[in-house]
C-alpha atoms as a PDB file:
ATOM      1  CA  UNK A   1     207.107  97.900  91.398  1.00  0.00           C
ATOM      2  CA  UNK A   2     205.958 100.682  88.997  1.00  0.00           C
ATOM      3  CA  UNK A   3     204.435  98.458  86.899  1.00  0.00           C
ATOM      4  CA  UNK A   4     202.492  97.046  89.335  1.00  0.00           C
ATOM      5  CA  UNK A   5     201.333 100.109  90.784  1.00  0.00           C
ATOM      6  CA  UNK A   6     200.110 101.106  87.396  1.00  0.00           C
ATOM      7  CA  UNK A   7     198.763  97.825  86.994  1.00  0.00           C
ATOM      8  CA  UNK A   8     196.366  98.251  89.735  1.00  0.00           C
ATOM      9  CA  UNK A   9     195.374 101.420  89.254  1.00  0.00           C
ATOM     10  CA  UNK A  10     194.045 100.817  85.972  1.00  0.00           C
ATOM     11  CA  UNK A  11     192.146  97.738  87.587  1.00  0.00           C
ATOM     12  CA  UNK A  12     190.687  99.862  90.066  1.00  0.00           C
ATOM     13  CA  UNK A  13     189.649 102.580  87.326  1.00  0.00           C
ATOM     14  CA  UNK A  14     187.857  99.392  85.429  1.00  0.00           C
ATOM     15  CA  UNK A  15     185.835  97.875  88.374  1.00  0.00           C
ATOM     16  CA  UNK A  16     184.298 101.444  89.489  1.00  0.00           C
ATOM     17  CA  UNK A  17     183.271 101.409  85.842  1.00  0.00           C
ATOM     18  CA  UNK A  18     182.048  97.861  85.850  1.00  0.00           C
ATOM     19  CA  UNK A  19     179.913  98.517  88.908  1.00  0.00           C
ATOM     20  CA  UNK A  20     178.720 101.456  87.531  1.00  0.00           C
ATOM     21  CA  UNK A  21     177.507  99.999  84.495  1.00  0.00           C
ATOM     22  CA  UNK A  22     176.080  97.094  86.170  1.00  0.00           C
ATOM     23  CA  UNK A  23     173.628  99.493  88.354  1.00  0.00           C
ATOM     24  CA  UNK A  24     172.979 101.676  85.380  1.00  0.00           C
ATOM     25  CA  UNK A  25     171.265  98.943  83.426  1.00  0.00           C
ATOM     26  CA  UNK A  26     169.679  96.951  86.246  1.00  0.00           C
ATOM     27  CA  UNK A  27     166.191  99.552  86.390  1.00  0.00           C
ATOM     28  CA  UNK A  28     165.737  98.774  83.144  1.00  0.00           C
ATOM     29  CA  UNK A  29     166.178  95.135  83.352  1.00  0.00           C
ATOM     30  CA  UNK A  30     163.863  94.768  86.168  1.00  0.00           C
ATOM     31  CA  UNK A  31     161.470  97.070  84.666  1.00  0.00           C
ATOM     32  CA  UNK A  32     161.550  95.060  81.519  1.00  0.00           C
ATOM     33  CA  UNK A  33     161.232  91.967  83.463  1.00  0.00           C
ATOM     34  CA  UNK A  34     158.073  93.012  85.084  1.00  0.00           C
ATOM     35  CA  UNK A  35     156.513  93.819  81.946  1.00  0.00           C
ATOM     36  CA  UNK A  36     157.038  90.999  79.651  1.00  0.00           C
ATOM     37  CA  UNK A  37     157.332  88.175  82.143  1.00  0.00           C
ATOM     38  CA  UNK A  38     153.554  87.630  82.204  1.00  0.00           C
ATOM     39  CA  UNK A  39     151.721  91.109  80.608  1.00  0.00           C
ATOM     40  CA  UNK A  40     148.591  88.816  80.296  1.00  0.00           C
ATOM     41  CA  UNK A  41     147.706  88.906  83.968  1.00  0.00           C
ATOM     42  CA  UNK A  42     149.523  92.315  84.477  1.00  0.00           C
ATOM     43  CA  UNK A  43     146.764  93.401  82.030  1.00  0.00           C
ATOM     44  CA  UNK A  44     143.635  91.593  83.845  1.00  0.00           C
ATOM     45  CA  UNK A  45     144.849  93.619  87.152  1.00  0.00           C
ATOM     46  CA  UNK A  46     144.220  96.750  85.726  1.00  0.00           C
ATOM     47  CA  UNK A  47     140.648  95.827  83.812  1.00  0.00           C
ATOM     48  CA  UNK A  48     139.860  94.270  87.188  1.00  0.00           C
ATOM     49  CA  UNK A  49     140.733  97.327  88.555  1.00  0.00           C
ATOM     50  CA  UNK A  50     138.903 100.106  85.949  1.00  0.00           C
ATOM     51  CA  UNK A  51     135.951  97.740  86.213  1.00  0.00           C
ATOM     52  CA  UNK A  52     135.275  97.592  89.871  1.00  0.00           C
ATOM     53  CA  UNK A  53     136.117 101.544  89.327  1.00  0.00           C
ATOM     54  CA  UNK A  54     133.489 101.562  87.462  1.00  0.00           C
ATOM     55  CA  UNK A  55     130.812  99.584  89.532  1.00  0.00           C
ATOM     56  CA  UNK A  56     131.510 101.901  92.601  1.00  0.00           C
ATOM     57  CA  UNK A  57     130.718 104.978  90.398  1.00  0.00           C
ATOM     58  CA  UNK A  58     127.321 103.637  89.205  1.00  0.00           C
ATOM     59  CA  UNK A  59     126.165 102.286  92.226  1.00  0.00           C
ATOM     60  CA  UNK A  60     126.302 105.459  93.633  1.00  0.00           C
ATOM     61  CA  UNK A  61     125.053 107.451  90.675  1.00  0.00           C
ATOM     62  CA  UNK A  62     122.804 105.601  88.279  1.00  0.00           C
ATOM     63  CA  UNK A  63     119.678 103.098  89.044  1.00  0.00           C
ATOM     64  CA  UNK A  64     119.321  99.736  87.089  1.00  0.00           C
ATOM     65  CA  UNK A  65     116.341  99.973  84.654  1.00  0.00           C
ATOM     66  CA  UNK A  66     115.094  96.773  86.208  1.00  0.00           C
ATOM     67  CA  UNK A  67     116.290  97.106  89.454  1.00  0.00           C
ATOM     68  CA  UNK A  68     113.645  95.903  93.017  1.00  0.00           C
ATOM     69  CA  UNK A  69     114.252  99.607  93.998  1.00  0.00           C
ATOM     70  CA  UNK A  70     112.081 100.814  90.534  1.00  0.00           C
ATOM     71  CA  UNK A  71     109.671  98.033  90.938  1.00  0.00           C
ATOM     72  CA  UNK A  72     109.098  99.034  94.743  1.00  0.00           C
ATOM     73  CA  UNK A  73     108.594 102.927  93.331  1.00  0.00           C
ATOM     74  CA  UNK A  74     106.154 101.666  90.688  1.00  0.00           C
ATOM     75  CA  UNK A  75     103.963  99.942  93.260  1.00  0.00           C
ATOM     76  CA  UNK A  76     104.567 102.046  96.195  1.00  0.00           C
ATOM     77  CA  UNK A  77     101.587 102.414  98.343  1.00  0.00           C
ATOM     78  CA  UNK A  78      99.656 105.935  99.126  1.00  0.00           C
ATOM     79  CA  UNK A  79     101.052 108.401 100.718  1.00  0.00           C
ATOM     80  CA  UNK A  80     100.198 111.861 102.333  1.00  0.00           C
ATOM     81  CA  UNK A  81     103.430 114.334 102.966  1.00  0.00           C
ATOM     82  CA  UNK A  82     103.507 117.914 104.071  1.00  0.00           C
ATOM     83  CA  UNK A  83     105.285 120.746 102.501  1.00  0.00           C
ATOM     84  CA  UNK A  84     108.629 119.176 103.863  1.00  0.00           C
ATOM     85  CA  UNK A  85     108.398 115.777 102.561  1.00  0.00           C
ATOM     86  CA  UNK A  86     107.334 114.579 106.139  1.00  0.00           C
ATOM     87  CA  UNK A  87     104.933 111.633 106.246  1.00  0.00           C
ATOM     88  CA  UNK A  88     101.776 111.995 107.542  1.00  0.00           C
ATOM     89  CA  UNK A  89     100.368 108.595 106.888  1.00  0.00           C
ATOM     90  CA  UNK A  90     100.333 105.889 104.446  1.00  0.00           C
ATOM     91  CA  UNK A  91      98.684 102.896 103.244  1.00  0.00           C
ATOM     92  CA  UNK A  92     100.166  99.742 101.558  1.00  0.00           C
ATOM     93  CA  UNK A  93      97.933 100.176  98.506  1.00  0.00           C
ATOM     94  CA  UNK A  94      97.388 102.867  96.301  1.00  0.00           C
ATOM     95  CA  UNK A  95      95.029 104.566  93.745  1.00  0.00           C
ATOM     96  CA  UNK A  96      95.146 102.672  90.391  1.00  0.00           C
ATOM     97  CA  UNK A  97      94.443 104.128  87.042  1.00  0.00           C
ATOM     98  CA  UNK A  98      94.023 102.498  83.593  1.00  0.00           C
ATOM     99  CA  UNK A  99      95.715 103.787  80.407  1.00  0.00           C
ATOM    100  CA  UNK A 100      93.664 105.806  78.152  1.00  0.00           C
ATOM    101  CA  UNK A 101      90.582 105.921  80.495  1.00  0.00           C
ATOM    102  CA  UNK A 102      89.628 108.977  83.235  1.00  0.00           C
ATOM    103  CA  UNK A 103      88.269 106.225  85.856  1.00  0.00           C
ATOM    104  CA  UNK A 104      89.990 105.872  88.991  1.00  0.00           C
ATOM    105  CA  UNK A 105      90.015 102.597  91.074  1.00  0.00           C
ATOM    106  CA  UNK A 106      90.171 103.162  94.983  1.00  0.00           C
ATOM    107  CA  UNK A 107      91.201  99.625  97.120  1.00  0.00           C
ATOM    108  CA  UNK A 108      88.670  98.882  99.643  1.00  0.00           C
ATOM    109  CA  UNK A 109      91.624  98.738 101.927  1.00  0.00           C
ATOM    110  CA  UNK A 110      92.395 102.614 101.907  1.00  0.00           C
ATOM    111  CA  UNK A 111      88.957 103.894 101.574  1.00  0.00           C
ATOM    112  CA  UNK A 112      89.088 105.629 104.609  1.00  0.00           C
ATOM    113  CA  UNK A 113      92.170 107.647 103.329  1.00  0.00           C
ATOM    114  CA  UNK A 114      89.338 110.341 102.980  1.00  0.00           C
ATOM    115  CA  UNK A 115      88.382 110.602 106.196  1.00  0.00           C
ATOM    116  CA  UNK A 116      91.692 111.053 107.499  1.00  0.00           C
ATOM    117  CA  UNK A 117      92.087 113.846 104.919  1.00  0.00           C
ATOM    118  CA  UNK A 118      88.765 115.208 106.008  1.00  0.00           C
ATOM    119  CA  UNK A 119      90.074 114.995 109.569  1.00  0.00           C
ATOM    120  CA  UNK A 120      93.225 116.861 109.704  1.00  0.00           C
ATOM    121  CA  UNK A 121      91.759 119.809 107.185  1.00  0.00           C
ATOM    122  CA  UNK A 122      89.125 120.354 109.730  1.00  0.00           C
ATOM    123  CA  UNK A 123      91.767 120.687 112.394  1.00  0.00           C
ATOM    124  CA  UNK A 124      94.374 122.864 110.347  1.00  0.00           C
ATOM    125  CA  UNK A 125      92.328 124.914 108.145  1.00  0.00           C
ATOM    126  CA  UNK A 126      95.266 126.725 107.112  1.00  0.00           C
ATOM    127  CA  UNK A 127      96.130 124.049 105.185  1.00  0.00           C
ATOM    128  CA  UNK A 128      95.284 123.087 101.401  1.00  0.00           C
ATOM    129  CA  UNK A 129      95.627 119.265  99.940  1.00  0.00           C
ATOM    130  CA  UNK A 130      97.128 119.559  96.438  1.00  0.00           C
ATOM    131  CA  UNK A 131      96.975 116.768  94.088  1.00  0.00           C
ATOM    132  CA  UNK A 132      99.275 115.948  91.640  1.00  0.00           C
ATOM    133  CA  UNK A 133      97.934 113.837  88.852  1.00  0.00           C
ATOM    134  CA  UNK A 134     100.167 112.238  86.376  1.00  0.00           C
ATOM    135  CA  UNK A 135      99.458 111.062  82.849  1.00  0.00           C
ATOM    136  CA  UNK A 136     101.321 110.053  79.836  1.00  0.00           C
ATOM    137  CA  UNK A 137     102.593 110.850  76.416  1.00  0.00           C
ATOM    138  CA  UNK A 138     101.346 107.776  75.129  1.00  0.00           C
ATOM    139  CA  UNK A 139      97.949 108.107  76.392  1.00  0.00           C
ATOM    140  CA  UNK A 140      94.861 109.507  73.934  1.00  0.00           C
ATOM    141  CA  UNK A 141      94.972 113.280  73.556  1.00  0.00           C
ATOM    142  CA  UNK A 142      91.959 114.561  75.952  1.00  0.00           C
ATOM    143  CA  UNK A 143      90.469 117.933  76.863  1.00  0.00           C
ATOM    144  CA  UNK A 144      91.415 118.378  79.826  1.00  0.00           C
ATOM    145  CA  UNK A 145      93.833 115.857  79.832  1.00  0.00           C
ATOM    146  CA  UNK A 146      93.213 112.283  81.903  1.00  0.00           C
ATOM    147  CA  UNK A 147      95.350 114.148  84.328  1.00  0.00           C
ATOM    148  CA  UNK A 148      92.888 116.886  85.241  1.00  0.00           C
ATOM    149  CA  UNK A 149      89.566 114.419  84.611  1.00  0.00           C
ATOM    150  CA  UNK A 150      91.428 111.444  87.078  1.00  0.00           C
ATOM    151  CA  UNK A 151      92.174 114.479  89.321  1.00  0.00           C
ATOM    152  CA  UNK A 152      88.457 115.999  89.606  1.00  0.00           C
ATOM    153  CA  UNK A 153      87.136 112.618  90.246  1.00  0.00           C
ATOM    154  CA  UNK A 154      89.309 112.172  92.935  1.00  0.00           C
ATOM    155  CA  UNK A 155      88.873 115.661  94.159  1.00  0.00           C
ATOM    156  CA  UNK A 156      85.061 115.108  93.729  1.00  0.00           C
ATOM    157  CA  UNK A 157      85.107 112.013  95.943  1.00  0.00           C
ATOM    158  CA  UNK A 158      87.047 114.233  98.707  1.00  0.00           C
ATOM    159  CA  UNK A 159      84.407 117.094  98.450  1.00  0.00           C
ATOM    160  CA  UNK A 160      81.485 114.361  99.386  1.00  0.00           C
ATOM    161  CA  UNK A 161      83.140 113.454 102.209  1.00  0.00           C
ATOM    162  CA  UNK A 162      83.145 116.917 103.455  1.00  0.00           C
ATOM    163  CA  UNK A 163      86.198 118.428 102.440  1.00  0.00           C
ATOM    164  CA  UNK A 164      86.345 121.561 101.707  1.00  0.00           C
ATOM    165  CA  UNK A 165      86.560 122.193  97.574  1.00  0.00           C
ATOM    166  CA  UNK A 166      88.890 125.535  98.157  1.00  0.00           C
ATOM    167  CA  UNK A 167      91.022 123.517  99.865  1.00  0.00           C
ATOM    168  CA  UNK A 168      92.064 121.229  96.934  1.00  0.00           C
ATOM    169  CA  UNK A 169      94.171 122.062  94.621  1.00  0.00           C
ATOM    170  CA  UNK A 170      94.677 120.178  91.010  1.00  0.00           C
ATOM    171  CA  UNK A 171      97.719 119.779  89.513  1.00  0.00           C
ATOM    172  CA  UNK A 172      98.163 117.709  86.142  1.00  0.00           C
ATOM    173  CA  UNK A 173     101.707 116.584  85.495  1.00  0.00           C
ATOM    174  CA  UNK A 174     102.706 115.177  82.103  1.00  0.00           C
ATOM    175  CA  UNK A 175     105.411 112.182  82.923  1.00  0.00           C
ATOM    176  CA  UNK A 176     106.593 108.999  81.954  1.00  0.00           C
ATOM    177  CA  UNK A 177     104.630 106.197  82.956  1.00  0.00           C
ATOM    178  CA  UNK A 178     104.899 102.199  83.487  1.00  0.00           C
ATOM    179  CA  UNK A 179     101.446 100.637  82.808  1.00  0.00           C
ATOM    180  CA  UNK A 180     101.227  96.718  83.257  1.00  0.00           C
ATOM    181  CA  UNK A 181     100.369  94.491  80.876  1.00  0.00           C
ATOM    182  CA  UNK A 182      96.629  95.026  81.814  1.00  0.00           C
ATOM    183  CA  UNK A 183      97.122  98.810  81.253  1.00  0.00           C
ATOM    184  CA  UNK A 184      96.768  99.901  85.184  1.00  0.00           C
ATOM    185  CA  UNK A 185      99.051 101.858  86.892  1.00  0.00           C
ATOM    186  CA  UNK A 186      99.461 102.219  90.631  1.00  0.00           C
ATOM    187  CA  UNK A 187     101.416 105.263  90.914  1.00  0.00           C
ATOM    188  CA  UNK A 188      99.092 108.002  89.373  1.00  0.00           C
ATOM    189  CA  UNK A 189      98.634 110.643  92.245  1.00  0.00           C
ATOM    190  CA  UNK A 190     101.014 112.456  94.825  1.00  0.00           C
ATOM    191  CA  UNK A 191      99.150 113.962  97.495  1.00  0.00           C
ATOM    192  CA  UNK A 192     100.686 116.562  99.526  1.00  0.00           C
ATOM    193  CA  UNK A 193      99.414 118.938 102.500  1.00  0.00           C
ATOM    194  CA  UNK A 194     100.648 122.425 102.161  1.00  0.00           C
ATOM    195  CA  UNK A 195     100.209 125.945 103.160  1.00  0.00           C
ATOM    196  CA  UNK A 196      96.636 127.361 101.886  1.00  0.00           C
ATOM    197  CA  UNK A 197      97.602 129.789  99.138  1.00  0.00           C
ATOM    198  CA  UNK A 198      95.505 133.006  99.785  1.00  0.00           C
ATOM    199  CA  UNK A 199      96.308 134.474  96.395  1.00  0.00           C
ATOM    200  CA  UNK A 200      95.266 131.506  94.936  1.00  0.00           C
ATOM    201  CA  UNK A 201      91.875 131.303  96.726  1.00  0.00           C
ATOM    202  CA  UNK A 202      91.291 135.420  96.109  1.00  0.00           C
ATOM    203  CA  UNK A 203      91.715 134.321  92.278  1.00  0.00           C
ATOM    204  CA  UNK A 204      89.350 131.323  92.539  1.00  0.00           C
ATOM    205  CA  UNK A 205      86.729 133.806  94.725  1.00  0.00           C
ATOM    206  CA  UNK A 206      86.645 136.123  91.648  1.00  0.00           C
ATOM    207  CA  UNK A 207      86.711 133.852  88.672  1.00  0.00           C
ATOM    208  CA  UNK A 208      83.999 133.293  86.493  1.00  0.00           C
ATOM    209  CA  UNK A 209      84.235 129.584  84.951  1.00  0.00           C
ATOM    210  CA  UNK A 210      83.345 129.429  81.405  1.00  0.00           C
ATOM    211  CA  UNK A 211      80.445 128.640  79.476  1.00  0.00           C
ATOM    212  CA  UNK A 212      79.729 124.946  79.857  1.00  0.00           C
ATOM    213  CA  UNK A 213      77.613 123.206  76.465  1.00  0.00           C
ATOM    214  CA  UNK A 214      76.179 120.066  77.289  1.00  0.00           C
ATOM    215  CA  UNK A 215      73.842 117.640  75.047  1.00  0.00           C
ATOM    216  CA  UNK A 216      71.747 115.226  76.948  1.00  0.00           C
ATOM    217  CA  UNK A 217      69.406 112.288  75.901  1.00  0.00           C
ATOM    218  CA  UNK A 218      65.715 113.336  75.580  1.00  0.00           C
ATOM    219  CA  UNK A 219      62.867 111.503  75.031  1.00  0.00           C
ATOM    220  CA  UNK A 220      58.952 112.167  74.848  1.00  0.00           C
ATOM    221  CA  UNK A 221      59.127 112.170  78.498  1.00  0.00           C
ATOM    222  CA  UNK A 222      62.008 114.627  78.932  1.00  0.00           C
ATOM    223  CA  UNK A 223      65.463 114.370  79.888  1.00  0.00           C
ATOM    224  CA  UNK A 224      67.030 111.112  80.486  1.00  0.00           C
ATOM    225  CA  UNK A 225      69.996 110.805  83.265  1.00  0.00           C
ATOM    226  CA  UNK A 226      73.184 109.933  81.416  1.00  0.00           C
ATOM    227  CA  UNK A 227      77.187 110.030  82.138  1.00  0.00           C
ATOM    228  CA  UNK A 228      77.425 113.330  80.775  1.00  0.00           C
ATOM    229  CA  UNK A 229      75.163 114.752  83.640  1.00  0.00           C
ATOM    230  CA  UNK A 230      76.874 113.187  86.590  1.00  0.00           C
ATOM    231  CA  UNK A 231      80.216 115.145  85.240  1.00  0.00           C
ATOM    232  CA  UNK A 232      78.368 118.010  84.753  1.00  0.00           C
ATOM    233  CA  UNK A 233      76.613 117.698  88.640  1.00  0.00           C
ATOM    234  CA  UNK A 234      79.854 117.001  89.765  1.00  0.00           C
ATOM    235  CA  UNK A 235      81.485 119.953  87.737  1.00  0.00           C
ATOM    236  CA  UNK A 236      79.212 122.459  89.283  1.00  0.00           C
ATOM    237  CA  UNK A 237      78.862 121.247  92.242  1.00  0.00           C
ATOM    238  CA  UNK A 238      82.415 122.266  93.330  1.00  0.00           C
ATOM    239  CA  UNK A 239      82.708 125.429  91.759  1.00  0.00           C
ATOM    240  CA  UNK A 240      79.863 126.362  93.677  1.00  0.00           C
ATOM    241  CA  UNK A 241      81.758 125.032  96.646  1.00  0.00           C
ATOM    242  CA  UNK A 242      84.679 126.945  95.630  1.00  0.00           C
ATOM    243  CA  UNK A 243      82.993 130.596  95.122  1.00  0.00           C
ATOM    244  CA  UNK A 244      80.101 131.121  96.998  1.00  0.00           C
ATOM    245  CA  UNK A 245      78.943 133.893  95.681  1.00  0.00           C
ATOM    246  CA  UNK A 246      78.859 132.286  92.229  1.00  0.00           C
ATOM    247  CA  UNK A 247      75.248 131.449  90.343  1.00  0.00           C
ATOM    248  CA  UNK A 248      74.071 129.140  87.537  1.00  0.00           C
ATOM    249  CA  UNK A 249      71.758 129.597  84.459  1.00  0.00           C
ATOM    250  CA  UNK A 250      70.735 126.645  82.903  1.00  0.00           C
ATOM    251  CA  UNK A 251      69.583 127.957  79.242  1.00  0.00           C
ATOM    252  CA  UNK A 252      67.722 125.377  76.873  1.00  0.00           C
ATOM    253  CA  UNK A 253      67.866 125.955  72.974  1.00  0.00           C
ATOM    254  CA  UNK A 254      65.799 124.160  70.280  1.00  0.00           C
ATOM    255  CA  UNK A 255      65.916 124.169  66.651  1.00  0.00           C
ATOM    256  CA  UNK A 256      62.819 125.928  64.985  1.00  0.00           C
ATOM    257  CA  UNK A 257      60.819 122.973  64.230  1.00  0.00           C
ATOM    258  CA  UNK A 258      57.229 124.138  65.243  1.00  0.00           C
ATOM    259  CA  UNK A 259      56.821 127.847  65.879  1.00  0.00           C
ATOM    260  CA  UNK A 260      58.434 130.194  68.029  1.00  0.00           C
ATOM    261  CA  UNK A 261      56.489 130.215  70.891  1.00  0.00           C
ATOM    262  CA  UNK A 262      56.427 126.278  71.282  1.00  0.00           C
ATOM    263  CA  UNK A 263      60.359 125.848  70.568  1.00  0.00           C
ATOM    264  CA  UNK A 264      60.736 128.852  73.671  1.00  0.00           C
ATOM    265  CA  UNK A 265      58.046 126.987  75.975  1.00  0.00           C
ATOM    266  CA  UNK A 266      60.262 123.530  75.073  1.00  0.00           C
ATOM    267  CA  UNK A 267      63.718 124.674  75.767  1.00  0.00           C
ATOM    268  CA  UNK A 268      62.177 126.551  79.120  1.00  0.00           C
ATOM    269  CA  UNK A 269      60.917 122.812  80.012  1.00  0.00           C
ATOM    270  CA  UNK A 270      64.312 121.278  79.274  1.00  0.00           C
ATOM    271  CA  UNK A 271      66.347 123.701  81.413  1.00  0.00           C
ATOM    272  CA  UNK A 272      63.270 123.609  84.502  1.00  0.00           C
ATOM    273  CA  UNK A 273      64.401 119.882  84.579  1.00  0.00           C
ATOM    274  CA  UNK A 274      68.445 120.020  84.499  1.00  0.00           C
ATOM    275  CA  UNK A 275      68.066 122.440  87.280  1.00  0.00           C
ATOM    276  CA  UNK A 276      65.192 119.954  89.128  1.00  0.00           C
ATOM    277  CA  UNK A 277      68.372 117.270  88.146  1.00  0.00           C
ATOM    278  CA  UNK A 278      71.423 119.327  89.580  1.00  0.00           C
ATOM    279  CA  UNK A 279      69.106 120.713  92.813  1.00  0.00           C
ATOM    280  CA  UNK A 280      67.547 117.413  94.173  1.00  0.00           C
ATOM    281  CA  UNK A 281      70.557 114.929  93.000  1.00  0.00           C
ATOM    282  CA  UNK A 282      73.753 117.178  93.694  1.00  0.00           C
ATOM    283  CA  UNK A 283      72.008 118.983  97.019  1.00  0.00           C
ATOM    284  CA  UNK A 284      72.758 122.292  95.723  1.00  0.00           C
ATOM    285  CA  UNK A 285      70.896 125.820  97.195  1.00  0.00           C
ATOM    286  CA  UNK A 286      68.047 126.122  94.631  1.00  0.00           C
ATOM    287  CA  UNK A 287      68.728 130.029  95.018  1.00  0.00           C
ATOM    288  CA  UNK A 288      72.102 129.578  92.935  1.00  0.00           C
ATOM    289  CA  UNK A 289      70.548 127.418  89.929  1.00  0.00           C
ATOM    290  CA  UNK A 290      68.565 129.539  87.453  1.00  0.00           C
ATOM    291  CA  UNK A 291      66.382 128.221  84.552  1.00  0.00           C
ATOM    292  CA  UNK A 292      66.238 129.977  81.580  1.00  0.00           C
ATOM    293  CA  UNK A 293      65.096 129.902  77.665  1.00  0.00           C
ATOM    294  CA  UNK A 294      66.466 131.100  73.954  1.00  0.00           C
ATOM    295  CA  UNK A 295      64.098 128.404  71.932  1.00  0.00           C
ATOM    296  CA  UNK A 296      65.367 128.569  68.358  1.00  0.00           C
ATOM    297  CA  UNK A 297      66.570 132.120  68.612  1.00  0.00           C
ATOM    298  CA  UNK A 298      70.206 131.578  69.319  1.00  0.00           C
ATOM    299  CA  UNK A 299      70.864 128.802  66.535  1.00  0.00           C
ATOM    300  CA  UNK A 300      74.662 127.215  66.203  1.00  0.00           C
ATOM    301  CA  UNK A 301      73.904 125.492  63.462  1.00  0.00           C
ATOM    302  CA  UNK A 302      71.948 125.358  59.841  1.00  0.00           C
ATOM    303  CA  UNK A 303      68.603 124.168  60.856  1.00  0.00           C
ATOM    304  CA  UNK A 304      68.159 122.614  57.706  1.00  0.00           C
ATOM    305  CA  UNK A 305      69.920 119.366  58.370  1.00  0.00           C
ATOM    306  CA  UNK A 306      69.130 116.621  60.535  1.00  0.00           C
ATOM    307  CA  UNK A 307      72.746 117.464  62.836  1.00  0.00           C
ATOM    308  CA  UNK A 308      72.313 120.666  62.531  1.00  0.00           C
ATOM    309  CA  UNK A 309      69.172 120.451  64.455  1.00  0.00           C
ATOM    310  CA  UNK A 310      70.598 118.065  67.105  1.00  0.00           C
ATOM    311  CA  UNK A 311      73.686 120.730  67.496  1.00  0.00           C
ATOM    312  CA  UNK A 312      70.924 123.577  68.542  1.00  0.00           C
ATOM    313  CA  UNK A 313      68.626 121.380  71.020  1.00  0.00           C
ATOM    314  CA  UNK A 314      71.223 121.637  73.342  1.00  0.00           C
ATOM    315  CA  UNK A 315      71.702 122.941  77.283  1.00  0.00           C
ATOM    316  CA  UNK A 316      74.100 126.132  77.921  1.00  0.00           C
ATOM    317  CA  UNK A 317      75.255 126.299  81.580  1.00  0.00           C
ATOM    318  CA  UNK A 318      76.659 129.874  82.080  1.00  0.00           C
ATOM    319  CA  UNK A 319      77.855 131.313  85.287  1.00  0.00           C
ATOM    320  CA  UNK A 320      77.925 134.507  86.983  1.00  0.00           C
ATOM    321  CA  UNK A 321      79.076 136.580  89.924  1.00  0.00           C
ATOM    322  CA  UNK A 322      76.684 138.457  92.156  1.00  0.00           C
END
């Protein structure tokens, strides 16, 4: 009977330990199990995983090169916005520009974009239109850049219609830029309607633009229209507009070819007919346009070369207050 007791005891003892054992390796075993049954797929889950991970993060942060969204914001149509980004009305088309060249292209689909500018300036004069104008890096090196000429020739078209020229504002913004394969690009200019800046406008009111140098085609008749005098209408035309109590002197200089007297009569002539040019073809007040003469007296250059005479027969538009 004691042996049996003892017997059983020590059977007892041995089967808590066996079950204890067993339990104490099964984690492992299972664990193990899971990992080397099939570690190929177990490894796909968790690419799968990172990947779509991954996808959710960009979507939400980061725009496709050569996604429809860039594409639509390459070609998006005109637009006018106030101060707060709030539309106040839009067009399908827009503005085009070409690389490397200051001429603007205008749809004949928006053209009356100006009038509707016109129209709310007229009723909210305490509001200015500022234009942004973009240009590129990889565009010729101009002065001003194609960002201020596009600009003016945009802000001279708004000034014919009857827009006030204190009431634009220029604003040239160096970018990067898409152009299609025929060079154009649709997305130039960002026009927005904003509070008028009076400090701004005091400053414009009491500057005094600089000296403007300008050599136009003559012939035995005179002074032959050209490119260069459009700009130069269109130039003066809206600083006028912009300062009204600004004045121009149109100053001719010769070289000294012939006497004194002659070359002083000569440049007189030539200034008497840019002013004629800038008073009858830009409308101006002939009371703000001046003619004046320096003949050979003011020379730039050695008059002893052929270029160094064409440098002094020139036409100095200068500007003052009054």
């Amino acid at each position: 009977m004691k042996n049996f007791a003892l017997a059983f005891l020590v059977f007892i003892i041995w089967s808590f330990f066996g079950l204890w054992f067993y339990h104490w390796l099964q984690p492992d075993e299972v664990a193990m199990k899971v990992t080397t049954e099939n570690p190929d797929e177990y490894l796909d889950t968790i690419v799968a995983e990172s990947n779509q991970k991954n996808t959710q993060h960009q979507d939400k942060n980061a725009l496709p090169v050569n996604s429809k969204t860039t594409i639509e914001y390459e070609t998006a149509g005109l637009a006018v916005t106030t101060e707060k980004g709030d539309l106040v009305f839009s067009y399908p088309e827009n503005i085009s520009i070409k690389k490397n060249s200051a001429i603007i292209n205008i749809p004949q689909s928006i053209q009356d974009f100006k009038y509707k500018l016109n129209n709310y300036l007229l009723e909210h004069p305490g509001i200015e239109l500022v234009i942004v104008s973009k240009y590129s890096a990889e565009e010729n090196i101009e002065s001003p850049n194609y960002g201020v000429q596009r600009a003016r020739q945009l802000k001279s078209l708004l000034v014919n219609t009857g827009i006030s020229s204190q009431q634009i504002v220029i604003k040239p913004h160096i970018t990067p830029m898409q152009f299609k394969s025929d060079n154009s690009n649709s997305n130039a200019f960002s026009l927005s309607l904003q509070p008028l800046d009076m400090v701004r406008l005091e400053n414009v009111m009491n500057e005094i633009p600089e000296t403007k140098i300008i050599y136009p085609t003559y012939s035995d008749a005179g002074i032959l229209n050209s490119p260069i005098l459009e700009v130069t209408l269109q130039e003066i035309k809206m600083m006028l507009q912009s300062n009204p109590n600004l004045f121009v002197t149109v100053v001719g200089h010769t070289d000294n070819v012939g006497n004194a007297i002659d070359n002083y009569e000569r440049g007189l002539e030539f200034a008497k007919q840019i002013r004629w040019y800038l008073i009858s073809r830009g409308k101006l007040d002939r009371t703000k346009v001046r003619a004046a003469s320096e003949g050979e007296s003011n020379a730039i250059a050695s008059n002893n070369t052929e270029k160094g005479r064409d440098l002094n027969q020139r036409i100095e538009i200068k500007f003052n207050l009054e």
